[in-house]
Protein backbone atom coordinates (compact mmCIF):
# COMPACT_ATOMS: atom_id res chain seq x y z
CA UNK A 1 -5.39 -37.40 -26.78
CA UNK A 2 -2.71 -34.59 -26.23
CA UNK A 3 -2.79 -31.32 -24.07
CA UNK A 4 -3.83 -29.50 -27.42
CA UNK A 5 -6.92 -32.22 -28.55
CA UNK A 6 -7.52 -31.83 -24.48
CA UNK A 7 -8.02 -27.81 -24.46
CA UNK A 8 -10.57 -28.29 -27.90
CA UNK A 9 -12.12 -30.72 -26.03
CA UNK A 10 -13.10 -28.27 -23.19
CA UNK A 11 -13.12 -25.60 -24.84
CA UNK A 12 -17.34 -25.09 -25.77
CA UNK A 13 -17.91 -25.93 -21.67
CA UNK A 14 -15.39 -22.87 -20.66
CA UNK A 15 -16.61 -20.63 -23.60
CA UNK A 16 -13.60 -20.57 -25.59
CA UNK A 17 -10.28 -22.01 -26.35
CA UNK A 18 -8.22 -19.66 -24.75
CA UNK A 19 -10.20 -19.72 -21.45
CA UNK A 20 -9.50 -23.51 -21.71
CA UNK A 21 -6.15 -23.53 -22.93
CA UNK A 22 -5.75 -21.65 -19.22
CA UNK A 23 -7.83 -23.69 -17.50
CA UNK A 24 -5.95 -26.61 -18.52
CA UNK A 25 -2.29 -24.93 -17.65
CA UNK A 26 -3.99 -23.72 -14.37
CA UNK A 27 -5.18 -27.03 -13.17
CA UNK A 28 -2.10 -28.77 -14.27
CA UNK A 29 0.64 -26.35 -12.86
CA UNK A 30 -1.24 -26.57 -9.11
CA UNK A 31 -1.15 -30.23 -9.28
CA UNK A 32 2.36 -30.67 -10.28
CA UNK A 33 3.54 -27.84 -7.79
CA UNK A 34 1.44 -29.54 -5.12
CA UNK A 35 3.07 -32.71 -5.31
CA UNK A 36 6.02 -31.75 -5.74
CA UNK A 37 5.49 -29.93 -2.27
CA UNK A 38 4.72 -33.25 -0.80
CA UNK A 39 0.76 -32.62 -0.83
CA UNK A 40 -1.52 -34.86 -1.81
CA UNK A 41 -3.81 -34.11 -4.62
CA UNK A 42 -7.23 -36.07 -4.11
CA UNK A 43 -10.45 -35.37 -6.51
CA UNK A 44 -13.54 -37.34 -6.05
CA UNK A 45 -14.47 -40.00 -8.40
CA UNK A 46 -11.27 -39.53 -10.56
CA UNK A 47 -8.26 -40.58 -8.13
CA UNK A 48 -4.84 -38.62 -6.61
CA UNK A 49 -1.40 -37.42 -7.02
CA UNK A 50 1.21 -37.86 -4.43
CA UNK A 51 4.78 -37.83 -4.35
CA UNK A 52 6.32 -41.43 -3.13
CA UNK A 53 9.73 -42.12 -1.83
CA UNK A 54 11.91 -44.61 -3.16
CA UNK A 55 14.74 -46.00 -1.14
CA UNK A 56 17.96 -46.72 -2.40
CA UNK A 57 17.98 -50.18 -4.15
CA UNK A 58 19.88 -53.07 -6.83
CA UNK A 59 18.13 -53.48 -10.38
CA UNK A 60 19.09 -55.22 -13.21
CA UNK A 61 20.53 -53.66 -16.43
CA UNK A 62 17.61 -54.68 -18.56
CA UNK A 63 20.30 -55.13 -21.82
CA UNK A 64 23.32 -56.53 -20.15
CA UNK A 65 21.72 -58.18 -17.14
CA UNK A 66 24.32 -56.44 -15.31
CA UNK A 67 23.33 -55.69 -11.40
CA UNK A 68 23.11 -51.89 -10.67
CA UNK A 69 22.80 -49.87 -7.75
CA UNK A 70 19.89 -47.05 -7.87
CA UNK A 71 20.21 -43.99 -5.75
CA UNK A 72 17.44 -43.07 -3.48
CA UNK A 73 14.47 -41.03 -5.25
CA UNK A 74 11.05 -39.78 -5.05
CA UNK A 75 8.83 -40.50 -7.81
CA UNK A 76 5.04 -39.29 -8.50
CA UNK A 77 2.27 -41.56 -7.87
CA UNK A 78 -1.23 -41.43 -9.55
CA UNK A 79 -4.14 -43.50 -7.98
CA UNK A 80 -7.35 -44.06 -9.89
CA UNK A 81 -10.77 -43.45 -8.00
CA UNK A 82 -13.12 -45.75 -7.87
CA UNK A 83 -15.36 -44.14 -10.36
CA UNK A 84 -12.53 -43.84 -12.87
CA UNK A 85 -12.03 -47.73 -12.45
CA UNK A 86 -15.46 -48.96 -13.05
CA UNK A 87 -15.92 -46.62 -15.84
CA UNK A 88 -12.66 -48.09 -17.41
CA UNK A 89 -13.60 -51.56 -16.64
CA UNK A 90 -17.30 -51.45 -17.97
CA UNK A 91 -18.87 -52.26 -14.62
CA UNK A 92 -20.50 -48.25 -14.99
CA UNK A 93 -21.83 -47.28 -18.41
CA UNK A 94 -20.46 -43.20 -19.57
CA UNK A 95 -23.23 -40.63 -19.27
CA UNK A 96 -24.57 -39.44 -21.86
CA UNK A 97 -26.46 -36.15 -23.37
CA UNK A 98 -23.38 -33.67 -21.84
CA UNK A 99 -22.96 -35.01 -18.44
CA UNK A 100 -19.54 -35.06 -17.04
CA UNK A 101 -18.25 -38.55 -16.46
CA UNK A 102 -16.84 -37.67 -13.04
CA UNK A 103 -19.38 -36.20 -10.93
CA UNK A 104 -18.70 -32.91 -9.14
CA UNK A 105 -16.39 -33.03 -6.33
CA UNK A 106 -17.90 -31.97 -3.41
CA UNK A 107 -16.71 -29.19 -1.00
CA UNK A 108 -13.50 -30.45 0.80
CA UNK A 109 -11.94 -33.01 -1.74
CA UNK A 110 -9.55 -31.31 -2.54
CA UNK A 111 -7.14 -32.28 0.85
CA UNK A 112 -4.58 -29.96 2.65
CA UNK A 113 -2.57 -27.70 0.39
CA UNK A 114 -3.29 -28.68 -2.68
CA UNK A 115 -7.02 -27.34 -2.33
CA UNK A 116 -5.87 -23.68 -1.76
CA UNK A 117 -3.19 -23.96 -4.27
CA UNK A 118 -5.63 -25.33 -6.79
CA UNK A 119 -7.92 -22.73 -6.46
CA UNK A 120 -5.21 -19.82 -5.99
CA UNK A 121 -3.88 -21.25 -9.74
CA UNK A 122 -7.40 -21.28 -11.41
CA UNK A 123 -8.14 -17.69 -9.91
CA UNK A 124 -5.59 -16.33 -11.46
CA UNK A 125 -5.69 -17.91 -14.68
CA UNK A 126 -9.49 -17.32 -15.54
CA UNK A 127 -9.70 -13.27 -13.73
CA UNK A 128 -7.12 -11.35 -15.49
CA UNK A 129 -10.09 -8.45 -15.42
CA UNK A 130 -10.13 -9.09 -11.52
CA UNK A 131 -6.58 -7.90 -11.40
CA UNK A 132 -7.06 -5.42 -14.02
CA UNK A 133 -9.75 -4.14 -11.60
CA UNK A 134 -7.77 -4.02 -8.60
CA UNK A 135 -5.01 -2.17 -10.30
CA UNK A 136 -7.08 0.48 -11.14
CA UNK A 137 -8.60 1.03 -7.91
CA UNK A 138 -5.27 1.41 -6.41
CA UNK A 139 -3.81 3.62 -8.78
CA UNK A 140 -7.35 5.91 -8.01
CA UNK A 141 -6.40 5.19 -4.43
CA UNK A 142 -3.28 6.95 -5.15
CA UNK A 143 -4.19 9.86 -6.97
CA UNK A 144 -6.79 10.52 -4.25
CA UNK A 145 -3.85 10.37 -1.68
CA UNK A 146 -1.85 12.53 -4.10
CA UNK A 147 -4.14 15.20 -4.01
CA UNK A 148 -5.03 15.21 -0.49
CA UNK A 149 -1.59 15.77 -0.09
CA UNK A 150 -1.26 18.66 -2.41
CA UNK A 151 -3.90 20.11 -0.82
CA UNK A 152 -2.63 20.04 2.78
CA UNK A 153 0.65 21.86 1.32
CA UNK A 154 -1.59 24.29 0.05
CA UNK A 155 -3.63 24.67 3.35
CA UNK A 156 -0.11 24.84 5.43
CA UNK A 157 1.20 27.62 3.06
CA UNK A 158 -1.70 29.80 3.38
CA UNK A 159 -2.18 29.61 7.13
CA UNK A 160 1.79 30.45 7.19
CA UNK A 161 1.78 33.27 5.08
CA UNK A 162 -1.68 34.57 7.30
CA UNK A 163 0.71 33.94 10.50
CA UNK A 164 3.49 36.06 9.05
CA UNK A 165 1.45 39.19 8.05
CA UNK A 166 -0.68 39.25 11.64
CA UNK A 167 3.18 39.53 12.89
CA UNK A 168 4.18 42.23 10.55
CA UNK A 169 0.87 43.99 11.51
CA UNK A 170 1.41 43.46 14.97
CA UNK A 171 4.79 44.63 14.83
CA UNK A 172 3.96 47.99 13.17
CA UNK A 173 1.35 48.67 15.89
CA UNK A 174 4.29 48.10 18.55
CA UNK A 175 6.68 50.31 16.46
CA UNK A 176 3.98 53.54 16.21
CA UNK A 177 2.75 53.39 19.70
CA UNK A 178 6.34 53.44 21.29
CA UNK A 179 6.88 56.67 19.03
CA UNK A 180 3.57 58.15 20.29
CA UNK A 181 5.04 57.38 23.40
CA UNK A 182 8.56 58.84 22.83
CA UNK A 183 6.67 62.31 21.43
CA UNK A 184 4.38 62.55 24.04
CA UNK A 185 7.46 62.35 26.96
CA UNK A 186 9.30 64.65 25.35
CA UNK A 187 6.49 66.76 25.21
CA UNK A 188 5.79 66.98 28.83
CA UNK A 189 9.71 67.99 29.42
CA UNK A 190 9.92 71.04 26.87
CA UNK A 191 8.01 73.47 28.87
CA UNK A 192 10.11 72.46 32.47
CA UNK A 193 12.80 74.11 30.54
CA UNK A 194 11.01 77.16 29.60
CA UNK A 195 10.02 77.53 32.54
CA UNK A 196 13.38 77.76 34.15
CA UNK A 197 14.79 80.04 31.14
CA UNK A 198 12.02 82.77 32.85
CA UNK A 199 13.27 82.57 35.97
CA UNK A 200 16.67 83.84 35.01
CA UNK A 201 15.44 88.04 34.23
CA UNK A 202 14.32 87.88 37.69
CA UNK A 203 17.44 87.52 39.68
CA UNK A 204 18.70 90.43 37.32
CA UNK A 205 16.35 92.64 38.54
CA UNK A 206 16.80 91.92 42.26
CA UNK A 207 20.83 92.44 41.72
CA UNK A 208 19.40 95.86 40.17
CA UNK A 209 17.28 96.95 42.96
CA UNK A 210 20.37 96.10 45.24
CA UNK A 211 22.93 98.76 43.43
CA UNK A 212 20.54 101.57 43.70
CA UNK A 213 20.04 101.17 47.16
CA UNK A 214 23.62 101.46 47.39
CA UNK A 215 24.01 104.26 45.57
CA UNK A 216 21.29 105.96 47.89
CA UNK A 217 23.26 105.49 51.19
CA UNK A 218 26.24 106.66 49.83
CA UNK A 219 24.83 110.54 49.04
């Protein structure tokens, strides 16, 4: 069985061949990336991944028989479960009418890493509408800001333009009551003047009086 006879094989559990197709590619891509990482990959009842060191070592050239040296590497390393194993071996008859041949992991058996990267993987394989969803929320998210924004402005413009007309206003009022002011002062000094303009005829007449009594003393 290939990867393609594999995805038809799921596909009527996961509801269609492209769900399984990235089911598949999901679960596949977390366990190589998990290994690779050093994590070990452990599901009940089927068996585990992990990445094994090899030291540096002599083989054989299988053609030549000629002795070889082999550089240090790391290799991948898949363990059956137990449950795999007696399946294989006969010991455990395969269930039949639907049910899975591995029973359902429970919580946990996925260890370390590889549990959350499993999981992360198949998330985001099988809820693109998830995504979709969460895009559109924040693009509302940002119209909503948008607009709040605009609105401020708005707010800040008006309560400017209301700031600079009270000061026109209030400078107007300032401007006619110090002319008020200047009219009513010169007001009050105009008739000092006239007053002092009347004055004058009477010294005349006093010089007059004076000269005719002159006049009289000298007959």
């Amino acid at each position: 069985m290939n990867k393609a006879q594999l995805v038809e094989a799921i596909a009527d559990k996961v509801g269609g061949r492209q769900q399984a197709a990235e089911a598949v590619d999901a679960v596949l891509d977390a366990i190589v990336r998990a290994t690779v990482a050093g994590d070990r990959v452990s599901v009940t009842g089927f068996g585990s991944f992990e990445k094994v060191d090899r030291p540096a070592r002599y083989a054989r050239n299988p053609q030549t028989g000629e002795r070889v040296r082999v550089k240090k590497t790391s290799v991948p390393r898949f363990r059956a479960g137990q449950g795999f194993k007696d399946l294989v071996s006969g010991s455990k008859k395969l269930p039949r009418g639907g049910e899975v041949a591995v029973k359902k992991a429970p919580k946990g058996s996925l260890t370390g890493g590889a549990s959350a990267t499993v999981k992360k993987a198949v998330a985001k394989k099988a809820a693109p509408s998830t995504r979709a969803a969460a895009a559109k929320r924040t693009t509302a998210a940002a119209k909503k800001t948008t607009a709040t924004a605009k609105k401020t402005a708005a707010t800040a413009k008006k309560v400017t333009a209301k700031k600079a007309t009270t000061k026109s206003a209030a400078a107007k009022k300032t401007t006619t009551a110090k002319t008020a002011a200047a009219k009513k002062t010169a007001a009050k000094k105009a008739p000092a003047k006239k007053a002092t303009a009347t004055k004058a005829p009477a010294k005349k007449s006093t010089a007059r009086k004076t000269t005719a009594k002159k006049a009289t003393a000298a007959r």
